[in-house]
N, C-alpha and C. Protein backbone atom coordinates (compact mmCIF):
# COMPACT_ATOMS: atom_id res chain seq x y z
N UNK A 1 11.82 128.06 114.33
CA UNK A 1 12.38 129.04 113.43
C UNK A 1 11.77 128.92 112.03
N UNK A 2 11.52 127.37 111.86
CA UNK A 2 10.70 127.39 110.12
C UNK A 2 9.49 128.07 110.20
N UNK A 3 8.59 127.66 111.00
CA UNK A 3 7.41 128.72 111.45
C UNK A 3 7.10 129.77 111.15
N UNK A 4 8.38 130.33 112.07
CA UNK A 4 8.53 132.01 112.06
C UNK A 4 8.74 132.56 110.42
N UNK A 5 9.44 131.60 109.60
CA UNK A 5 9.66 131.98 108.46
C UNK A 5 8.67 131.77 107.46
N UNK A 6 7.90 130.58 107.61
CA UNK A 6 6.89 130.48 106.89
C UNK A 6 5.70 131.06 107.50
N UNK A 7 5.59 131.86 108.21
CA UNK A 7 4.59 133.04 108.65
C UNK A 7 4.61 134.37 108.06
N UNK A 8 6.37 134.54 108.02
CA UNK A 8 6.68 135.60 107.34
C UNK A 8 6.31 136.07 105.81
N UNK A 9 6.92 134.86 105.16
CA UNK A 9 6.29 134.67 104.15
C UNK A 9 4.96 134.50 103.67
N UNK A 10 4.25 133.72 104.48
CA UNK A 10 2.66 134.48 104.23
C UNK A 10 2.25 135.35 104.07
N UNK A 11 2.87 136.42 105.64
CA UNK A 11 2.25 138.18 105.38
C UNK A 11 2.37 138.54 104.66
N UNK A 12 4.19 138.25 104.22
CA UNK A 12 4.37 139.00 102.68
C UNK A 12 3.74 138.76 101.44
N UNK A 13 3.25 137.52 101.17
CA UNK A 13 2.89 137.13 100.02
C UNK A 13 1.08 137.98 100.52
N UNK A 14 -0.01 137.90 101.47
CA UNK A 14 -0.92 138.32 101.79
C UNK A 14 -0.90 139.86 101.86
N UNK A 15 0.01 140.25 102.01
CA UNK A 15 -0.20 142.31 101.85
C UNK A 15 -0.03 142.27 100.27
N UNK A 16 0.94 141.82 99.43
CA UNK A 16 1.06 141.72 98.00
C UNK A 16 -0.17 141.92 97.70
N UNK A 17 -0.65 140.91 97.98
CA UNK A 17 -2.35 140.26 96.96
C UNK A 17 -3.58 141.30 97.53
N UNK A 18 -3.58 141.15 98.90
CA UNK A 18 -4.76 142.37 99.76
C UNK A 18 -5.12 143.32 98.43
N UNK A 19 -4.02 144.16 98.23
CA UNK A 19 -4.52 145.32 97.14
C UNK A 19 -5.05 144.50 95.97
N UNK A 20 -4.67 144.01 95.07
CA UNK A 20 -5.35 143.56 94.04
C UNK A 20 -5.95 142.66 94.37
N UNK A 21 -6.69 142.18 95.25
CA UNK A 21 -7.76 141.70 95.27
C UNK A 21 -8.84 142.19 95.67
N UNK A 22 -8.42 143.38 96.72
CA UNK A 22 -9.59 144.40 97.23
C UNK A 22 -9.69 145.57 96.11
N UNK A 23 -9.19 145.66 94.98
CA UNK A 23 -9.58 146.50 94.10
C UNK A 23 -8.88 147.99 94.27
N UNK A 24 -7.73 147.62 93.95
CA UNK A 24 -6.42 148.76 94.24
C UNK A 24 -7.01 149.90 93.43
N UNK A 25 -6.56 151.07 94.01
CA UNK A 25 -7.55 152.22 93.00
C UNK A 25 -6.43 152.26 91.46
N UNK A 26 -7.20 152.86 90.37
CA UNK A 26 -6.42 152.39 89.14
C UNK A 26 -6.43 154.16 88.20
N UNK A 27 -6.31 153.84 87.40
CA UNK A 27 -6.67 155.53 86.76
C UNK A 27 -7.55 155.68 85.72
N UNK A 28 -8.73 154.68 85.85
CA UNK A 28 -9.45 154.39 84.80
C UNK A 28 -10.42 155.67 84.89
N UNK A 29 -10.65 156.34 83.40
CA UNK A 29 -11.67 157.41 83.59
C UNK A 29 -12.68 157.29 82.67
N UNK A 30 -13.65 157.61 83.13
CA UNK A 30 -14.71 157.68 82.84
C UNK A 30 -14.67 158.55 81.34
N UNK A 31 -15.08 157.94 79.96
CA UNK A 31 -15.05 158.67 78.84
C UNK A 31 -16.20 159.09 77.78
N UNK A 32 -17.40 158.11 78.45
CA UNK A 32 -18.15 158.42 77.94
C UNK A 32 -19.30 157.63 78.23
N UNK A 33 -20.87 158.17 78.04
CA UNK A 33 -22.08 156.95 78.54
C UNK A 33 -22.94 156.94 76.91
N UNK A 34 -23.51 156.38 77.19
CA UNK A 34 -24.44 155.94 76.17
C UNK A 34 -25.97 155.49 76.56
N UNK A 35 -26.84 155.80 76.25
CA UNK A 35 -27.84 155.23 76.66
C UNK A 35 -28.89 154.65 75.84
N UNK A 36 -29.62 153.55 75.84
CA UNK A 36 -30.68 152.74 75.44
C UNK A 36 -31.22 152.44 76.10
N UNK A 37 -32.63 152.24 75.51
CA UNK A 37 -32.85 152.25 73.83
C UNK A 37 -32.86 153.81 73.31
N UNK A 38 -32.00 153.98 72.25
CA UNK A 38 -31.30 155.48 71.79
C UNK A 38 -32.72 155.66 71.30
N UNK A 39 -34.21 155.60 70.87
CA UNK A 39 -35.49 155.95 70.55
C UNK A 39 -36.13 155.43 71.05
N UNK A 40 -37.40 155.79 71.45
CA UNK A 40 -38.82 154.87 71.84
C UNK A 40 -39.96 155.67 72.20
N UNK A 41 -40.60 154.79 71.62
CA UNK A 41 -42.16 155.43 71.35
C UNK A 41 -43.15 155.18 72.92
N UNK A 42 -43.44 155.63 73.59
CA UNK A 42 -43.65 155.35 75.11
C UNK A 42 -44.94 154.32 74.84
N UNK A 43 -45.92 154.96 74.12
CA UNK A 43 -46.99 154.43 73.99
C UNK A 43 -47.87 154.09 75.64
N UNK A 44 -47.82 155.06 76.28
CA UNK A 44 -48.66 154.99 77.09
C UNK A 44 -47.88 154.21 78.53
N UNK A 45 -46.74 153.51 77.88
CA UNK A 45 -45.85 152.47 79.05
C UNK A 45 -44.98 153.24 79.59
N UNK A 46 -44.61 152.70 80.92
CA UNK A 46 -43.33 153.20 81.31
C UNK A 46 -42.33 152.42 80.48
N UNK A 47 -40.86 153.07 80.52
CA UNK A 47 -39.93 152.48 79.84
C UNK A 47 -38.64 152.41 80.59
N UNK A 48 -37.92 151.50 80.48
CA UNK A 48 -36.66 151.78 81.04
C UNK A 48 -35.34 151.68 80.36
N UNK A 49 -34.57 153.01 80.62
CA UNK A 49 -33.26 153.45 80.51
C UNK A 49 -32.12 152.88 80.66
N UNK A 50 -31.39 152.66 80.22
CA UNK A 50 -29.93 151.77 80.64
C UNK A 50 -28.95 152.98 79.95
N UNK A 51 -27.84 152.82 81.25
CA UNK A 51 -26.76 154.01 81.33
C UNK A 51 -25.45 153.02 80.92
N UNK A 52 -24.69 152.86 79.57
CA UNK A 52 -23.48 151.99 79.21
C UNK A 52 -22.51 153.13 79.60
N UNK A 53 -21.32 153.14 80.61
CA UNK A 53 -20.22 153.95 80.67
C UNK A 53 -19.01 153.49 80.12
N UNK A 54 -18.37 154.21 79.59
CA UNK A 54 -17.07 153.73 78.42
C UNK A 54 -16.03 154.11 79.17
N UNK A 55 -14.65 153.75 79.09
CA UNK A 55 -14.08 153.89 80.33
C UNK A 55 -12.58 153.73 79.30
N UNK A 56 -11.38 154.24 79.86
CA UNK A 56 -10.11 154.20 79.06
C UNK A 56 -9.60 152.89 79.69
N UNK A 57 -9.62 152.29 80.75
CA UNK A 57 -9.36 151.15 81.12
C UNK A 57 -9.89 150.18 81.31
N UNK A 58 -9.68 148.67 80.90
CA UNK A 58 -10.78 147.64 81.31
C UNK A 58 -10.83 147.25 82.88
N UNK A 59 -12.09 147.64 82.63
CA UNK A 59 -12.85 146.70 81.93
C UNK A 59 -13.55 148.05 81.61
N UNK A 60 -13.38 147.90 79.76
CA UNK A 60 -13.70 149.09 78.67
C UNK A 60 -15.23 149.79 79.41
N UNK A 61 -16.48 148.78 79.60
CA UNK A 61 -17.63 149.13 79.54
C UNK A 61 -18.40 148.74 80.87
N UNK A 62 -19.18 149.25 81.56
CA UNK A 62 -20.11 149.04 82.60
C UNK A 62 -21.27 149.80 82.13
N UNK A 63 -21.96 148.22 82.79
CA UNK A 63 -23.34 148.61 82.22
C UNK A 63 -24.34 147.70 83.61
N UNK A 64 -25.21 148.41 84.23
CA UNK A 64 -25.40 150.00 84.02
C UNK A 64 -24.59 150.62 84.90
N UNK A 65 -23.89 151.81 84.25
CA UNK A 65 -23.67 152.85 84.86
C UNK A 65 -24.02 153.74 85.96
N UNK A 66 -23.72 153.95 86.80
CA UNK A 66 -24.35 155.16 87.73
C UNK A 66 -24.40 156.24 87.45
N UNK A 67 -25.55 156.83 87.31
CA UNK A 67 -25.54 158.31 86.65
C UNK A 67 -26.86 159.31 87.22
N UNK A 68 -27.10 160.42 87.00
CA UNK A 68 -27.80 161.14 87.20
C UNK A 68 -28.77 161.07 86.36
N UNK A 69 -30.25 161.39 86.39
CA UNK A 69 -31.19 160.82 85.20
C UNK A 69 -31.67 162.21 85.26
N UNK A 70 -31.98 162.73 84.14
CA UNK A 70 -32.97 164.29 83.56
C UNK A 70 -34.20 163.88 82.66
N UNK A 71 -34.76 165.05 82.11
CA UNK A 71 -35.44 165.07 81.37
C UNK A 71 -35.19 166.42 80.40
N UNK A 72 -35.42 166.83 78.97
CA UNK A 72 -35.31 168.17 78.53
C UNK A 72 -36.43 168.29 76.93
N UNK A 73 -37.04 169.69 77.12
CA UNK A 73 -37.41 169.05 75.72
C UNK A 73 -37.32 170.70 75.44
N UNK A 74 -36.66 170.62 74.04
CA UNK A 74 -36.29 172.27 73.20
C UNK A 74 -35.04 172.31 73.68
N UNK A 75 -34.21 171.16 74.75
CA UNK A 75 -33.07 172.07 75.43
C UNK A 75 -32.95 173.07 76.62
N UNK A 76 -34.17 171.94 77.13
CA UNK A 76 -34.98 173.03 78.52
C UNK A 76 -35.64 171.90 79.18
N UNK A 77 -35.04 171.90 80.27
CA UNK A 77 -35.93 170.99 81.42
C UNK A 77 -37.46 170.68 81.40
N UNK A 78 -37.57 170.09 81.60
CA UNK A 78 -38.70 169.49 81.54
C UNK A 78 -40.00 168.54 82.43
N UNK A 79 -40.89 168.90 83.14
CA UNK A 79 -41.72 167.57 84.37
C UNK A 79 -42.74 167.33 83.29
N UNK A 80 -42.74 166.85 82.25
CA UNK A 80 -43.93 166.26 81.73
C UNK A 80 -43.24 164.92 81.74
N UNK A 81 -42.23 164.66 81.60
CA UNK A 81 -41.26 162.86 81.82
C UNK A 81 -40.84 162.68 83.15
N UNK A 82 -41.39 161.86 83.91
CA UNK A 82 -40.40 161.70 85.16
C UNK A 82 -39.61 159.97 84.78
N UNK A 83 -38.73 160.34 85.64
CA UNK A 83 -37.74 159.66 85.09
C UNK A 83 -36.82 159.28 86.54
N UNK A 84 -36.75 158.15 86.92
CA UNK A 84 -36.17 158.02 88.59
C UNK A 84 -34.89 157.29 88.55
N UNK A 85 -34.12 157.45 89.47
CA UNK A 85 -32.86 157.30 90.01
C UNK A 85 -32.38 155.94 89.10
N UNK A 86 -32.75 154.60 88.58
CA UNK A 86 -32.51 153.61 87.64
C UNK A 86 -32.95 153.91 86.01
N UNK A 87 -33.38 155.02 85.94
CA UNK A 87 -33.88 155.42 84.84
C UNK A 87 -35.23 154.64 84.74
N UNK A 88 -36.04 154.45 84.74
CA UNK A 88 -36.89 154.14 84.47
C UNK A 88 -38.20 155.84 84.11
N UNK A 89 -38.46 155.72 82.87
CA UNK A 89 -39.01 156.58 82.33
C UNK A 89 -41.12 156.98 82.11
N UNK A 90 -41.72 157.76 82.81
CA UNK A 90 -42.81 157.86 82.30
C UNK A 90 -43.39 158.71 82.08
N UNK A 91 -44.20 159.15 80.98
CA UNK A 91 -44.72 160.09 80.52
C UNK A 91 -46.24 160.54 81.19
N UNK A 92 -46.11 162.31 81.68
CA UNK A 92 -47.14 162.36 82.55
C UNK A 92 -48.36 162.63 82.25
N UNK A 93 -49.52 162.09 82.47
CA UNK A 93 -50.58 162.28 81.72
C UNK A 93 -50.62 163.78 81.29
N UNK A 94 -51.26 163.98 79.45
CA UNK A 94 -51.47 164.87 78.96
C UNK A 94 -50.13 165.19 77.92
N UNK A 95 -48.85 164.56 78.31
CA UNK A 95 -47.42 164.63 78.09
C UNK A 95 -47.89 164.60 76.65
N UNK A 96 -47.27 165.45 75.33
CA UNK A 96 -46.85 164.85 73.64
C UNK A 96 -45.64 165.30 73.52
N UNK A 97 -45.28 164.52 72.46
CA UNK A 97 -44.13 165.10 71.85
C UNK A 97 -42.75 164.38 72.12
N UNK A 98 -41.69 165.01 71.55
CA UNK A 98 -40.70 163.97 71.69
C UNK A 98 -40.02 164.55 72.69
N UNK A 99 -39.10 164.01 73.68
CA UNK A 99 -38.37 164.76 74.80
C UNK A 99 -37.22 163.61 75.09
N UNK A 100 -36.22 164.19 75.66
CA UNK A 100 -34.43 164.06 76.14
C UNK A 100 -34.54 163.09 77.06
N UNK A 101 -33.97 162.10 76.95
CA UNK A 101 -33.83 161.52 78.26
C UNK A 101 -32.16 161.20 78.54
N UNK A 102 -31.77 161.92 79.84
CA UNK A 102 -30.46 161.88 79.79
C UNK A 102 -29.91 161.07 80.58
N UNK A 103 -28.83 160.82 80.74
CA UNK A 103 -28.01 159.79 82.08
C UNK A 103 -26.55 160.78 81.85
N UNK A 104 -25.92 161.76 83.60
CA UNK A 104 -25.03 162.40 83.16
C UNK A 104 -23.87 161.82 84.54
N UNK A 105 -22.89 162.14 84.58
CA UNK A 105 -22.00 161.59 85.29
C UNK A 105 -20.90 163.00 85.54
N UNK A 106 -20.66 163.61 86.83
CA UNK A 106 -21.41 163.58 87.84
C UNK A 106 -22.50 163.97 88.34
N UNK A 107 -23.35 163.08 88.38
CA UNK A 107 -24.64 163.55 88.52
C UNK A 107 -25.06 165.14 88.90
N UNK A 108 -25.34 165.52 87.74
CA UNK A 108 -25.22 167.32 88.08
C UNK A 108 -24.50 168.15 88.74
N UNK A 109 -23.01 167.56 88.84
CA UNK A 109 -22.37 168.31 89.43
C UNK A 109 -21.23 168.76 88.84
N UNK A 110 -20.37 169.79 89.58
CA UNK A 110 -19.50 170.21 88.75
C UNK A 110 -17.91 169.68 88.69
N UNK A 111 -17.29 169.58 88.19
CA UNK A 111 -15.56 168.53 88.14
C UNK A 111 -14.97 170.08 88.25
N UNK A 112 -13.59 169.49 88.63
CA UNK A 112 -12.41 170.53 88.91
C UNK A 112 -12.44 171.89 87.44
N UNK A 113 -12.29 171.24 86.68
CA UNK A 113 -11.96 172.05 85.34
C UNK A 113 -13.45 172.65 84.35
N UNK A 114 -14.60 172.98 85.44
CA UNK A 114 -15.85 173.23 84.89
C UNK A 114 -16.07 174.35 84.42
N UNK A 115 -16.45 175.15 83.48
CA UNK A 115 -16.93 176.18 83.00
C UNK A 115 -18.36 176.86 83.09
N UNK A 116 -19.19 175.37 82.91
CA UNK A 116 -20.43 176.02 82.58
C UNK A 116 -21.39 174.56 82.98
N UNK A 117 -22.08 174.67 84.03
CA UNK A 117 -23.44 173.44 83.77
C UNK A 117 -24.17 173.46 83.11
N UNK A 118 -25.14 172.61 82.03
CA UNK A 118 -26.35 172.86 81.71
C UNK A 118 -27.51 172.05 82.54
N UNK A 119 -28.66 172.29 82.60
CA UNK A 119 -29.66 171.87 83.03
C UNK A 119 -30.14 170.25 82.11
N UNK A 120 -29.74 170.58 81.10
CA UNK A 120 -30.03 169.42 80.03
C UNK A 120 -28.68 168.19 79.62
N UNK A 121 -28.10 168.29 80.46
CA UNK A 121 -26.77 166.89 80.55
C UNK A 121 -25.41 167.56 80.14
N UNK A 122 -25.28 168.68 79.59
CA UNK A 122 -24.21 168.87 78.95
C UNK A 122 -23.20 169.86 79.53
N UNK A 123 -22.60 170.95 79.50
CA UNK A 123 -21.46 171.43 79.94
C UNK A 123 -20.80 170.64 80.34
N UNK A 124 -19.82 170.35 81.56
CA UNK A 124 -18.53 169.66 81.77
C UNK A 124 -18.90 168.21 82.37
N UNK A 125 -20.25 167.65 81.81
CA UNK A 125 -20.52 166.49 82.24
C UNK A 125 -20.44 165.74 81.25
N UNK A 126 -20.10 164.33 81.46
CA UNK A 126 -20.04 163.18 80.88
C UNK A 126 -21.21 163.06 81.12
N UNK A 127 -21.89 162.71 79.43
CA UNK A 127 -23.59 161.99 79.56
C UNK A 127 -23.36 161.89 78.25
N UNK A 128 -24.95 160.98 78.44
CA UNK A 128 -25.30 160.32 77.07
C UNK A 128 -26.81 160.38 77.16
N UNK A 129 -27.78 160.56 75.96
CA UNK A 129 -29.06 160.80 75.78
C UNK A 129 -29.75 159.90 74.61
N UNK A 130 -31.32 160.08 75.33
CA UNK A 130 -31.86 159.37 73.94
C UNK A 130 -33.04 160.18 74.07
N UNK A 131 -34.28 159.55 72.86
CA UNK A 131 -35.21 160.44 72.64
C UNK A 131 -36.84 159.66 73.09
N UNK A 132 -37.51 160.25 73.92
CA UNK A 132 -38.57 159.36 73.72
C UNK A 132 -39.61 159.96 73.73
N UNK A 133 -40.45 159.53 73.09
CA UNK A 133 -41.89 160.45 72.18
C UNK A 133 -43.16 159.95 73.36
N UNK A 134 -43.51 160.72 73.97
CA UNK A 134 -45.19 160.72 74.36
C UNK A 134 -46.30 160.83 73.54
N UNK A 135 -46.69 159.77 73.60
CA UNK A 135 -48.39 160.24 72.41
C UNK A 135 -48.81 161.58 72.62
């Protein structure tokens, strides 16, 4: 009979913990990204991007972020920067000038309460951008 009871008490104490230890879902939202290095001069190198996401619950910050990666320059898409799935950034031969490099969350897609996408990170997406100059 002690057995039976101290078995019992295990499950119970083991379903308790299961969720918070397997990462009970929470209501943390996503508030904002940031990305660095916020400038850079390519100089001929590839470069790489880091996506910081800001969050209303801790853990406040993750870094890196998962995000969608673009390019824009004038506010208009852009293939003279390619730019791949970790961000990592390069300018395509012949490339000048300064151009967008974005990280947006959901990756180009649209959330319940959307109005308007842009091509360049912005309408109802969470993103964050920086600038990087091709010789």
């Amino acid at each position: 009979m002690n057995d039976l009871r101290r078995s019992m008490r295990f499950l119970v104490l083991a379903a308790s913990i299961f969720p918070i230890a397997c990462g009970a879902p929470s209501n943390r939202q996503l508030m904002s990204i940031t990305v660095s290095p916020a400038t850079v001069d390519a100089q001929g190198q590839q470069v790489q991007f880091t996506a910081t996401g800001h969050w209303s619950a801790s853990p406040l910050t993750t870094t890196p972020q998962s995000a969608g990666w673009g390019v824009c320059q004038n506010n208009a898409p852009s293939t003279a920067v390619t730019v791949s799935s970790s961000g990592l950034a390069q300018c395509a031969s012949g490339a000048k000038g300064t151009y967008t490099v974005f990280a947006a969350d959901p990756p180009f897609g649209a959330g319940a309460n959307c109005n308007a996408i842009t091509a360049c990170g912005g309408g109802c997406q969470i993103s964050g951008a920086s600038q990087l100059t091709c010789p």
